[in-house]
PDB file of N, CA and C in Angstrom:
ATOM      1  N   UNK A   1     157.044 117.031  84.911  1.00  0.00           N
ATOM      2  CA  UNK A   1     157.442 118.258  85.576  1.00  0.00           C
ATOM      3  C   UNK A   1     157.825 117.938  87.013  1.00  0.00           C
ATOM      4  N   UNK A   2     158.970 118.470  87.388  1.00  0.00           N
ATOM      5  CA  UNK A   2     159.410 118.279  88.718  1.00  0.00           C
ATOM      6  C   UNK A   2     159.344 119.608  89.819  1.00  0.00           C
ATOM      7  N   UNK A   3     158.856 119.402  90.649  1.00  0.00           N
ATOM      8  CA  UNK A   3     158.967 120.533  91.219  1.00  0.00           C
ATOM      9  C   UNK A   3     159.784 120.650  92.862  1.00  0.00           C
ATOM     10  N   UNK A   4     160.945 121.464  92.958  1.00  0.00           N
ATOM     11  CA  UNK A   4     161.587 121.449  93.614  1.00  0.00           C
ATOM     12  C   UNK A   4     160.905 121.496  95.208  1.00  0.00           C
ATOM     13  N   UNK A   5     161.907 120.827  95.963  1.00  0.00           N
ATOM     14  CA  UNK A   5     161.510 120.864  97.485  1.00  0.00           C
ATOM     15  C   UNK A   5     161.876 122.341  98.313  1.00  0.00           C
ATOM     16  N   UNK A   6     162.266 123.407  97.475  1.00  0.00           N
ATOM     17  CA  UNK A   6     162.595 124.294  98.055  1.00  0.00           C
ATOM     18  C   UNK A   6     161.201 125.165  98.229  1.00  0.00           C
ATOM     19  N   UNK A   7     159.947 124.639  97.506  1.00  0.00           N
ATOM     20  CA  UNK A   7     159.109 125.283  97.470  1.00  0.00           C
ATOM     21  C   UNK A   7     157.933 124.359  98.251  1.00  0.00           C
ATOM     22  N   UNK A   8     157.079 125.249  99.185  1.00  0.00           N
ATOM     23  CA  UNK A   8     156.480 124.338 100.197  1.00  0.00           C
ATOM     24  C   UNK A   8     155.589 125.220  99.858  1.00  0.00           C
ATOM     25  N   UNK A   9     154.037 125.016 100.769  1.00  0.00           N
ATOM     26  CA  UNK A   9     153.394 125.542 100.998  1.00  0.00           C
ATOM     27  C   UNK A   9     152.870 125.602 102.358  1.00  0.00           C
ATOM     28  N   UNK A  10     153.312 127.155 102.637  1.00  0.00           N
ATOM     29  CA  UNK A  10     153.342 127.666 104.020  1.00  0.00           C
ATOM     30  C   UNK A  10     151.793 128.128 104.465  1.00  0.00           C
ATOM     31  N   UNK A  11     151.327 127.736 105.934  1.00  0.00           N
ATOM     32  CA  UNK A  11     150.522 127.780 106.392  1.00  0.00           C
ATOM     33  C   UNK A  11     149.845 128.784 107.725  1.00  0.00           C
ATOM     34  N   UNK A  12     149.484 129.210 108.050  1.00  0.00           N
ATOM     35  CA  UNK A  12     149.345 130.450 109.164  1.00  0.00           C
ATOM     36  C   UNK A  12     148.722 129.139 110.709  1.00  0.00           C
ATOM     37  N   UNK A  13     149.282 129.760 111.576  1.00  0.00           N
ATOM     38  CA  UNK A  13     148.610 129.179 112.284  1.00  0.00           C
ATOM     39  C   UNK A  13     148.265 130.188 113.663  1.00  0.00           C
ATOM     40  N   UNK A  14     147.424 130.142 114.457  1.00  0.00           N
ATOM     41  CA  UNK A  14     146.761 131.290 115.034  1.00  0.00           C
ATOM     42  C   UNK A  14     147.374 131.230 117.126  1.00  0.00           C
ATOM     43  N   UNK A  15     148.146 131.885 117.243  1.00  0.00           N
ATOM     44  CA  UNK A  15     148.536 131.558 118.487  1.00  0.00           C
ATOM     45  C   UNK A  15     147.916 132.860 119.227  1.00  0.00           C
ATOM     46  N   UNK A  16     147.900 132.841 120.498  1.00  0.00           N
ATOM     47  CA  UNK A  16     147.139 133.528 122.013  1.00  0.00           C
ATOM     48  C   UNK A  16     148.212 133.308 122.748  1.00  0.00           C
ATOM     49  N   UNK A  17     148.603 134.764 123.492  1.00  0.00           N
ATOM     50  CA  UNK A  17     149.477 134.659 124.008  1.00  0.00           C
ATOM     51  C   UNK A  17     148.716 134.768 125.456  1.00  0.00           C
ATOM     52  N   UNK A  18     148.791 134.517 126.550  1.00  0.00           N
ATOM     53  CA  UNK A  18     147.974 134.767 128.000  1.00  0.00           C
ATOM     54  C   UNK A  18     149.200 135.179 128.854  1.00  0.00           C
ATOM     55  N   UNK A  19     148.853 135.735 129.944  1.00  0.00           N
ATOM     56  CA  UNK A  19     149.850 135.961 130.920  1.00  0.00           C
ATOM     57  C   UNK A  19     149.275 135.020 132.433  1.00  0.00           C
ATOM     58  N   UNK A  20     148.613 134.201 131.938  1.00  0.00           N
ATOM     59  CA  UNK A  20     148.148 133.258 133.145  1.00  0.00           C
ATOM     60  C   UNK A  20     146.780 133.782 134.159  1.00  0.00           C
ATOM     61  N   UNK A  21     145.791 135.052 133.689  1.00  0.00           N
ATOM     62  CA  UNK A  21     144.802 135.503 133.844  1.00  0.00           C
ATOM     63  C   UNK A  21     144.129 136.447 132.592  1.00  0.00           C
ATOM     64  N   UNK A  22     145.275 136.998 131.937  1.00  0.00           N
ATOM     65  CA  UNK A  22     144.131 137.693 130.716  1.00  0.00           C
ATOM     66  C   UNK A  22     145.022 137.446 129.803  1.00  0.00           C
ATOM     67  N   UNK A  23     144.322 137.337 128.293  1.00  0.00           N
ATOM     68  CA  UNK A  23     144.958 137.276 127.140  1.00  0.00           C
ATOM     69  C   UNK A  23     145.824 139.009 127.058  1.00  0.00           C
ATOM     70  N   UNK A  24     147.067 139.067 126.317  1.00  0.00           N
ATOM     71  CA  UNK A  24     148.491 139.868 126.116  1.00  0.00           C
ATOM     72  C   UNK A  24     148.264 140.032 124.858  1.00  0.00           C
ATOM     73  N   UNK A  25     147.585 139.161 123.725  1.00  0.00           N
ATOM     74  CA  UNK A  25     148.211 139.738 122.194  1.00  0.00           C
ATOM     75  C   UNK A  25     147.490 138.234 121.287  1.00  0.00           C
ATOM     76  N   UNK A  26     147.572 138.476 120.400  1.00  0.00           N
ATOM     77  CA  UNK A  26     147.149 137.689 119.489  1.00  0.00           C
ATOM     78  C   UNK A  26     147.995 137.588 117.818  1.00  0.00           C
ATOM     79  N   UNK A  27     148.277 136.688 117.477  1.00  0.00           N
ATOM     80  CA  UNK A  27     149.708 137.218 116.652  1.00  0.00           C
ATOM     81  C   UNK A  27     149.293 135.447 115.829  1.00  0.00           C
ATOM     82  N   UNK A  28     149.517 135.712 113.872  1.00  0.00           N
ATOM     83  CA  UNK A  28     149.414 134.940 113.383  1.00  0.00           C
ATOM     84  C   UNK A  28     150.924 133.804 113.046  1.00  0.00           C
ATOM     85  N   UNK A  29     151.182 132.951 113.605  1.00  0.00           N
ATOM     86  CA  UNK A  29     152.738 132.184 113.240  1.00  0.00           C
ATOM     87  C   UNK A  29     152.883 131.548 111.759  1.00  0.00           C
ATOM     88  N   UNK A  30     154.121 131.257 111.016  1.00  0.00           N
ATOM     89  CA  UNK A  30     154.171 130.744 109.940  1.00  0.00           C
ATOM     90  C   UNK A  30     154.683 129.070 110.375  1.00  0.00           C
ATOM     91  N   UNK A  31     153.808 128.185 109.429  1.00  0.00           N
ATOM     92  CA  UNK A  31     154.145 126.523 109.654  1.00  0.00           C
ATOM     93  C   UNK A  31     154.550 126.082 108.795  1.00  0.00           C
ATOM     94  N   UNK A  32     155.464 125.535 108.618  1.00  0.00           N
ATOM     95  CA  UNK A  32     155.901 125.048 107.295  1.00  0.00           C
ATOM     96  C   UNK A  32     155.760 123.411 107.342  1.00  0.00           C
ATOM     97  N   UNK A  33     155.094 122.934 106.541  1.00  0.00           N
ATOM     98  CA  UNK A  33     154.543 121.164 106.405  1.00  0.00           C
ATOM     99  C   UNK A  33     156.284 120.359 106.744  1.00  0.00           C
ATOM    100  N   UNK A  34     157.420 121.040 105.826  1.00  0.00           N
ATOM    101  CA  UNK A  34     158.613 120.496 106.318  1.00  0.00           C
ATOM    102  C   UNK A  34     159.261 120.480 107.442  1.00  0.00           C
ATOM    103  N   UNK A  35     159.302 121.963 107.833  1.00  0.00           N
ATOM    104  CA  UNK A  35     160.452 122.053 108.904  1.00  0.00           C
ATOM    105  C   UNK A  35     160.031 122.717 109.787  1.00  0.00           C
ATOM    106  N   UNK A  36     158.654 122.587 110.053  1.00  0.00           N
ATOM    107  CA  UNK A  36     158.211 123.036 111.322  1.00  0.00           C
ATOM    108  C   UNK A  36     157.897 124.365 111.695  1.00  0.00           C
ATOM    109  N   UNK A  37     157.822 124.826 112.934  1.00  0.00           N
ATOM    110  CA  UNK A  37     157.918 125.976 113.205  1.00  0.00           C
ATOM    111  C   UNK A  37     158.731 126.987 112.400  1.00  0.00           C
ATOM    112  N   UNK A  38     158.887 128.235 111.690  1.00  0.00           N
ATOM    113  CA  UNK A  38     159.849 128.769 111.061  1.00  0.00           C
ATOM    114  C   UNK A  38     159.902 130.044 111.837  1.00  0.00           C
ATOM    115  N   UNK A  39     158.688 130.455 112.748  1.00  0.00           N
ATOM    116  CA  UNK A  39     159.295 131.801 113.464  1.00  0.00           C
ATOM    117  C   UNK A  39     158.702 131.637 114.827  1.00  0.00           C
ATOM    118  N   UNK A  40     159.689 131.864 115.498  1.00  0.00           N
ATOM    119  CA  UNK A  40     159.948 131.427 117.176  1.00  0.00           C
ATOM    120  C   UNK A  40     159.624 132.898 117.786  1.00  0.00           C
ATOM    121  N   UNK A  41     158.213 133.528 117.653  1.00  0.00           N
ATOM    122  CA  UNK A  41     158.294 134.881 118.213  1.00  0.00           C
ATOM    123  C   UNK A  41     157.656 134.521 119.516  1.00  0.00           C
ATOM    124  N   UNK A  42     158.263 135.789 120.225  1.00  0.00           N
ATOM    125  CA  UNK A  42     157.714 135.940 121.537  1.00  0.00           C
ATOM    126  C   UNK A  42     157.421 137.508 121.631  1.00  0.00           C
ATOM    127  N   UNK A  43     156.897 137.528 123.100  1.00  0.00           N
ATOM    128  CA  UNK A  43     156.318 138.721 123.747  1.00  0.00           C
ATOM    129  C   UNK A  43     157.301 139.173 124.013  1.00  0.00           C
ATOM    130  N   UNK A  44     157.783 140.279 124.416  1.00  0.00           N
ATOM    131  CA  UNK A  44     159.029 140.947 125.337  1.00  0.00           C
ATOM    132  C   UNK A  44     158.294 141.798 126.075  1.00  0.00           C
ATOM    133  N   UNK A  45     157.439 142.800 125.816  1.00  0.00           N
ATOM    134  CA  UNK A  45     157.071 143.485 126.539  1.00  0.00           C
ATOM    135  C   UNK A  45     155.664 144.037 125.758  1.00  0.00           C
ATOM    136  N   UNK A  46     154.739 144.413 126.674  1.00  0.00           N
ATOM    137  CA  UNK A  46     153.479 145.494 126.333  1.00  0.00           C
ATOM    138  C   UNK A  46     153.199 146.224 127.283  1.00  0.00           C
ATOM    139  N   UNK A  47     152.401 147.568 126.864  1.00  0.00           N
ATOM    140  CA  UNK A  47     152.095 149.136 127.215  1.00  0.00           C
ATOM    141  C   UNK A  47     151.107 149.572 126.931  1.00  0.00           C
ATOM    142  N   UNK A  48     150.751 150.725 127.326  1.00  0.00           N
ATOM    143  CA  UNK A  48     150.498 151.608 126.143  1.00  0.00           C
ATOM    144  C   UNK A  48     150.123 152.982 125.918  1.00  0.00           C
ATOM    145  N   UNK A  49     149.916 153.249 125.156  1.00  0.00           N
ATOM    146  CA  UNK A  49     150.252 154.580 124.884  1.00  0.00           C
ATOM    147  C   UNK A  49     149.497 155.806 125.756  1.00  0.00           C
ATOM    148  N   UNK A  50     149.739 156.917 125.516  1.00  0.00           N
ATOM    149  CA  UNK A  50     149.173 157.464 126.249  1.00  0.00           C
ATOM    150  C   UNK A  50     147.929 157.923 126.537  1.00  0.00           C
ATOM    151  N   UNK A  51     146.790 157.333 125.107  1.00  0.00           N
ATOM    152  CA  UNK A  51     145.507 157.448 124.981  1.00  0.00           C
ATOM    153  C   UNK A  51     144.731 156.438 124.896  1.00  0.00           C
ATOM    154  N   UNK A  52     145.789 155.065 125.425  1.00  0.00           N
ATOM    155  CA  UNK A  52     145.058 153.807 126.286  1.00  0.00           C
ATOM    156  C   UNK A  52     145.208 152.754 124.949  1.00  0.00           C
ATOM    157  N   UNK A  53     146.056 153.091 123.854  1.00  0.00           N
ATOM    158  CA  UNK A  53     145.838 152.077 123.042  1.00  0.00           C
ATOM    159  C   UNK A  53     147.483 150.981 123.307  1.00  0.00           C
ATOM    160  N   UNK A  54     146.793 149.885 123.402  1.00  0.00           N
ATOM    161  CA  UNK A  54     147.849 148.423 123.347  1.00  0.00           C
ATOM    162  C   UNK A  54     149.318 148.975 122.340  1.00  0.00           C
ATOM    163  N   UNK A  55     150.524 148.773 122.954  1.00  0.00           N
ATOM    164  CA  UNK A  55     151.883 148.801 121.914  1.00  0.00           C
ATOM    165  C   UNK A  55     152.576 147.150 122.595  1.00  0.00           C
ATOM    166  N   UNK A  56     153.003 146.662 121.987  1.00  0.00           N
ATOM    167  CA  UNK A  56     153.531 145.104 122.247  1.00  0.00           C
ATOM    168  C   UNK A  56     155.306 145.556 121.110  1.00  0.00           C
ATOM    169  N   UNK A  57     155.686 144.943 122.341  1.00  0.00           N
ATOM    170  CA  UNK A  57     157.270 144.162 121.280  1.00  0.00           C
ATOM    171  C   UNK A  57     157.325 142.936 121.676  1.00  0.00           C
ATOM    172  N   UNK A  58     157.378 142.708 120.078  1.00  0.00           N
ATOM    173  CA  UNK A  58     157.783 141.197 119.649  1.00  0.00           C
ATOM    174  C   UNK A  58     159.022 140.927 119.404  1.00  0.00           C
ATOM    175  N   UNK A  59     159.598 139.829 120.038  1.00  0.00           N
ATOM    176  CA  UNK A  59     161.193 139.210 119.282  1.00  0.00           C
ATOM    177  C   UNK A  59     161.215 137.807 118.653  1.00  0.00           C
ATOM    178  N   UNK A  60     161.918 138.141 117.340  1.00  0.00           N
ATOM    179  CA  UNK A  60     161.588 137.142 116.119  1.00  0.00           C
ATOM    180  C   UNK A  60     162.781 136.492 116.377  1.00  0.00           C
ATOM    181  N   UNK A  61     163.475 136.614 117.153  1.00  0.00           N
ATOM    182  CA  UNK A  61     165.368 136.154 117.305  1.00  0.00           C
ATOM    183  C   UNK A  61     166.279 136.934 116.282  1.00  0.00           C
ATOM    184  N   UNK A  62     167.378 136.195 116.239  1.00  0.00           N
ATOM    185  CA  UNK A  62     168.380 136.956 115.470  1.00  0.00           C
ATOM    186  C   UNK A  62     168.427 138.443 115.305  1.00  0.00           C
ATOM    187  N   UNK A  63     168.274 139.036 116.850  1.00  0.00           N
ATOM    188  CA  UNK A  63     167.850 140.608 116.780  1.00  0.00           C
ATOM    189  C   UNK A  63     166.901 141.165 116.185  1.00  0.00           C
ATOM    190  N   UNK A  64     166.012 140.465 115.655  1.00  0.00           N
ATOM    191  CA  UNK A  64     164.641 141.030 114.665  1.00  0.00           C
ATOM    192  C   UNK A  64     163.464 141.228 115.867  1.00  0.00           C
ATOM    193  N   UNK A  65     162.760 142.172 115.742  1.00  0.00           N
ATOM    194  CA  UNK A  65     161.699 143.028 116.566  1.00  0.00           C
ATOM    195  C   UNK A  65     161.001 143.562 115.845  1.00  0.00           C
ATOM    196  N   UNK A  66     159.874 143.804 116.671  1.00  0.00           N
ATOM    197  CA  UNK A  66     158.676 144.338 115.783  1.00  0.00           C
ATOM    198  C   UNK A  66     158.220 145.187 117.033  1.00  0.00           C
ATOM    199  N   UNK A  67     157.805 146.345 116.942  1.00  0.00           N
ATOM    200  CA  UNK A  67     157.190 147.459 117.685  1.00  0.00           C
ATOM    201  C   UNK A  67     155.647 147.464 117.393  1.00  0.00           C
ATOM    202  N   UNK A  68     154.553 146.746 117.737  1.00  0.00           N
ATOM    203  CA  UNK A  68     153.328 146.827 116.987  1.00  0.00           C
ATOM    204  C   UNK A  68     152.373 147.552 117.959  1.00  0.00           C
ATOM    205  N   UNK A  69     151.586 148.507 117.150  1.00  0.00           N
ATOM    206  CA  UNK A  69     150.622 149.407 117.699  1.00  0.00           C
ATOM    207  C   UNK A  69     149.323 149.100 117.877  1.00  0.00           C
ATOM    208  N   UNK A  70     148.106 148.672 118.378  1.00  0.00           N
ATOM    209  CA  UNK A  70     147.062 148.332 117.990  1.00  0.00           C
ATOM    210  C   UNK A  70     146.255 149.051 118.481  1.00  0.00           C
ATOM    211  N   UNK A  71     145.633 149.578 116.548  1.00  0.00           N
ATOM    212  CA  UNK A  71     144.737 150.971 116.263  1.00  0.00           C
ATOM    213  C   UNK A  71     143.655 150.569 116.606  1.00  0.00           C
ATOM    214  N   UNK A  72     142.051 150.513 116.736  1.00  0.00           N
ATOM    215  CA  UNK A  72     140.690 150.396 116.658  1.00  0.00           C
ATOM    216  C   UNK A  72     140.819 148.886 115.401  1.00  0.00           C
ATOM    217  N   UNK A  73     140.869 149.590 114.229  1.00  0.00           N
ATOM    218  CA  UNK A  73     140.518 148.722 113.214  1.00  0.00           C
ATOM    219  C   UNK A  73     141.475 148.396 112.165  1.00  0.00           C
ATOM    220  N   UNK A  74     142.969 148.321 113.016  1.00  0.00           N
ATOM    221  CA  UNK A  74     144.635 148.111 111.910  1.00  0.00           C
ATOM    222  C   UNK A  74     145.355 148.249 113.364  1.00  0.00           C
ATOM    223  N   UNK A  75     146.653 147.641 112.640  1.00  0.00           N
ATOM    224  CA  UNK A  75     148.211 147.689 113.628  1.00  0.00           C
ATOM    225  C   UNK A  75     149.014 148.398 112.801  1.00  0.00           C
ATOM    226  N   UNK A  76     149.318 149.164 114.045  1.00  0.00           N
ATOM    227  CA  UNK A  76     150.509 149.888 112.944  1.00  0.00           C
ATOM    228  C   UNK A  76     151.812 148.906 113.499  1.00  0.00           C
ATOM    229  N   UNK A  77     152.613 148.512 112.329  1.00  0.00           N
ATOM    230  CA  UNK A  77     153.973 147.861 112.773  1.00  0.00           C
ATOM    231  C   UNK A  77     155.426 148.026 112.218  1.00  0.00           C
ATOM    232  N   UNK A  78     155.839 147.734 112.984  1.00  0.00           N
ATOM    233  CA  UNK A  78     157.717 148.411 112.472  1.00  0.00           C
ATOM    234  C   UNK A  78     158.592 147.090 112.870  1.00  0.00           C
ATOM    235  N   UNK A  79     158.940 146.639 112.189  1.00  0.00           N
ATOM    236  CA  UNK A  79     159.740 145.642 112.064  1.00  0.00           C
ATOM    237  C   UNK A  79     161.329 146.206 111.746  1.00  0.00           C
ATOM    238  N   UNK A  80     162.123 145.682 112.358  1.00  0.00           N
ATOM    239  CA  UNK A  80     163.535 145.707 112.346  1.00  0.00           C
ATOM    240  C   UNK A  80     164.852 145.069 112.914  1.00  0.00           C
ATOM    241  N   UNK A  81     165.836 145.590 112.688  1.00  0.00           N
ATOM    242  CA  UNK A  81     166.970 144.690 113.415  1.00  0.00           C
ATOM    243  C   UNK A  81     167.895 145.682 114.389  1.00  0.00           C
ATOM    244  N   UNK A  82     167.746 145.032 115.494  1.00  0.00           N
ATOM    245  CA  UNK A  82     168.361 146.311 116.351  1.00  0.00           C
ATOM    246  C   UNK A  82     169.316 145.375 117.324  1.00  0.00           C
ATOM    247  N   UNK A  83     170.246 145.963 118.318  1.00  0.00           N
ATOM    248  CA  UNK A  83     170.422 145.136 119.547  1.00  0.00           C
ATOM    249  C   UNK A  83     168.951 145.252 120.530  1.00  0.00           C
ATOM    250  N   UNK A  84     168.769 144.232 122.101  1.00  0.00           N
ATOM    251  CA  UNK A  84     167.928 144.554 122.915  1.00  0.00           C
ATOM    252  C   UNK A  84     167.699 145.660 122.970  1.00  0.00           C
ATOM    253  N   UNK A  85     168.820 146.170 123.620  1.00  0.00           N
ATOM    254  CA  UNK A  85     168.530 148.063 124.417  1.00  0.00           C
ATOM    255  C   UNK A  85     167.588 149.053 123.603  1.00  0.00           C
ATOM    256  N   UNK A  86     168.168 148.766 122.189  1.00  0.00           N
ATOM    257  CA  UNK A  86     167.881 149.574 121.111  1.00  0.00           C
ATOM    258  C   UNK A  86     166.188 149.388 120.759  1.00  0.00           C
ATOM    259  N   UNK A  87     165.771 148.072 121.262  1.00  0.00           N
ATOM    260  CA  UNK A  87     164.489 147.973 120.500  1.00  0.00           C
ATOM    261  C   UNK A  87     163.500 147.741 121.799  1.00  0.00           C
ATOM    262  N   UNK A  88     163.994 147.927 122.850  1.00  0.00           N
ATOM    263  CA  UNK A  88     163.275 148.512 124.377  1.00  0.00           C
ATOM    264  C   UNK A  88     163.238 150.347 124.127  1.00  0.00           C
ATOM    265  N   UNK A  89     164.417 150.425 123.642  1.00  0.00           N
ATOM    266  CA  UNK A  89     164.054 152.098 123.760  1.00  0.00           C
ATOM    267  C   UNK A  89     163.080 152.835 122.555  1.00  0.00           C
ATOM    268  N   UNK A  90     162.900 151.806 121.485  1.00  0.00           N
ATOM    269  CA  UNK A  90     162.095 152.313 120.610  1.00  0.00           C
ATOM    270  C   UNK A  90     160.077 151.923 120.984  1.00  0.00           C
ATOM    271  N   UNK A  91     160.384 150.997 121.734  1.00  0.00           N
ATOM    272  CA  UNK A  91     159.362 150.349 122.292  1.00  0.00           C
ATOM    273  C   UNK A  91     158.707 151.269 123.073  1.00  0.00           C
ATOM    274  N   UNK A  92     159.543 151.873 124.433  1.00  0.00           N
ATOM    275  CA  UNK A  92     159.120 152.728 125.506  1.00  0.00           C
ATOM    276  C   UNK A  92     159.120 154.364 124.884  1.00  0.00           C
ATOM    277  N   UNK A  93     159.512 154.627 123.215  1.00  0.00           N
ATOM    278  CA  UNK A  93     158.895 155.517 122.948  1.00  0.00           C
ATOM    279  C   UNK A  93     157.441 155.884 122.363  1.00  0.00           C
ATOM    280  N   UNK A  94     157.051 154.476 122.313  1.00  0.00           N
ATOM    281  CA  UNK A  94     155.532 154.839 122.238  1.00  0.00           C
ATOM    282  C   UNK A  94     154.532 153.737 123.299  1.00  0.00           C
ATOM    283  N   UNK A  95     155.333 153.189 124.162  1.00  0.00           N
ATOM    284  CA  UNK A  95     154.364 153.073 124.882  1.00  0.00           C
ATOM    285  C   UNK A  95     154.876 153.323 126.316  1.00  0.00           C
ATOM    286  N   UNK A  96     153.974 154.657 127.317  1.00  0.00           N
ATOM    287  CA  UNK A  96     154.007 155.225 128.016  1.00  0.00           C
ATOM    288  C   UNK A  96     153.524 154.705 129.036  1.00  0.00           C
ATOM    289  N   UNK A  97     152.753 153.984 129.207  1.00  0.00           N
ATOM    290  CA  UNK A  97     151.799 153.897 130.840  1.00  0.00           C
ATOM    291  C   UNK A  97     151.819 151.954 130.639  1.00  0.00           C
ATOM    292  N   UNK A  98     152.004 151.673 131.841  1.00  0.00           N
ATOM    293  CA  UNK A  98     151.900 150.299 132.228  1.00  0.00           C
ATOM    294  C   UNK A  98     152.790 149.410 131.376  1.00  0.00           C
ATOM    295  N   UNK A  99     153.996 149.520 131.370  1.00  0.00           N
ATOM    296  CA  UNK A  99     154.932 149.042 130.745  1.00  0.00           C
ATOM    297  C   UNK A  99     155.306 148.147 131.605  1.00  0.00           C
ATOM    298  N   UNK A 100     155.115 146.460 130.719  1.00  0.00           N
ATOM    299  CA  UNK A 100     155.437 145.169 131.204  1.00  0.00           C
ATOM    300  C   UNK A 100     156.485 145.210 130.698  1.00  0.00           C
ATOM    301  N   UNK A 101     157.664 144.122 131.102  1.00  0.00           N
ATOM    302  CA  UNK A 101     158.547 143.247 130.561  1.00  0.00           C
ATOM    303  C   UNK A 101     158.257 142.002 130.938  1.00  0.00           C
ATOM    304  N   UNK A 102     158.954 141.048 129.737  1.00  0.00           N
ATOM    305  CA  UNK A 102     158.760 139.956 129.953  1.00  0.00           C
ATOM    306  C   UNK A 102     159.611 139.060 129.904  1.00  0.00           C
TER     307      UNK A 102
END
């Protein structure tokens, strides 16, 4: 039995994001044993809402974003494909007070 190289087995690996005095976010990356890194996300910006809970946007490249909410005990998240502008303005609709960019 042969089994093709298109099939790997992908691995999580656990990254901390800091802003050079407090930790920003905590976010799991995908590793692939072949080709390395497979998602190049970053921070763009965090907030938050108006009853003090954390909202973060993430950019995955190729216009892909994620709007993530963080509840008590879950994230709420929205993943999509937008231009910048588009996924700053969906960003700054739910998070209101102390809005970083990055």
């Amino acid at each position: 039995m042969t089994i093709s190289p298109v099939y790997a087995i992908i691995k999580t690996m656990e990254r901390d994001f800091w802003n050079g005095i407090r930790p920003l976010g905590h976010m799991a990356l995908l590793v692939s044993p072949m080709k390395g890194l497979i998602d190049m996300t970053s921070l763009a910006a965090k907030g938050y809402t108006t009853d003090g809970v954390p909202v973060y946007l993430w950019a995955y490249g190729n216009y892909r974003y994620e709007v993530e909410v963080k509840k008590l005990n879950f994230s709420e998240c929205e993943v999509f494909e937008a231009p910048y502008e588009d996924a700053v303005s969906k960003f700054e609709d739910r998070a209101i007070n102390g809005v970083e960019m990055f």
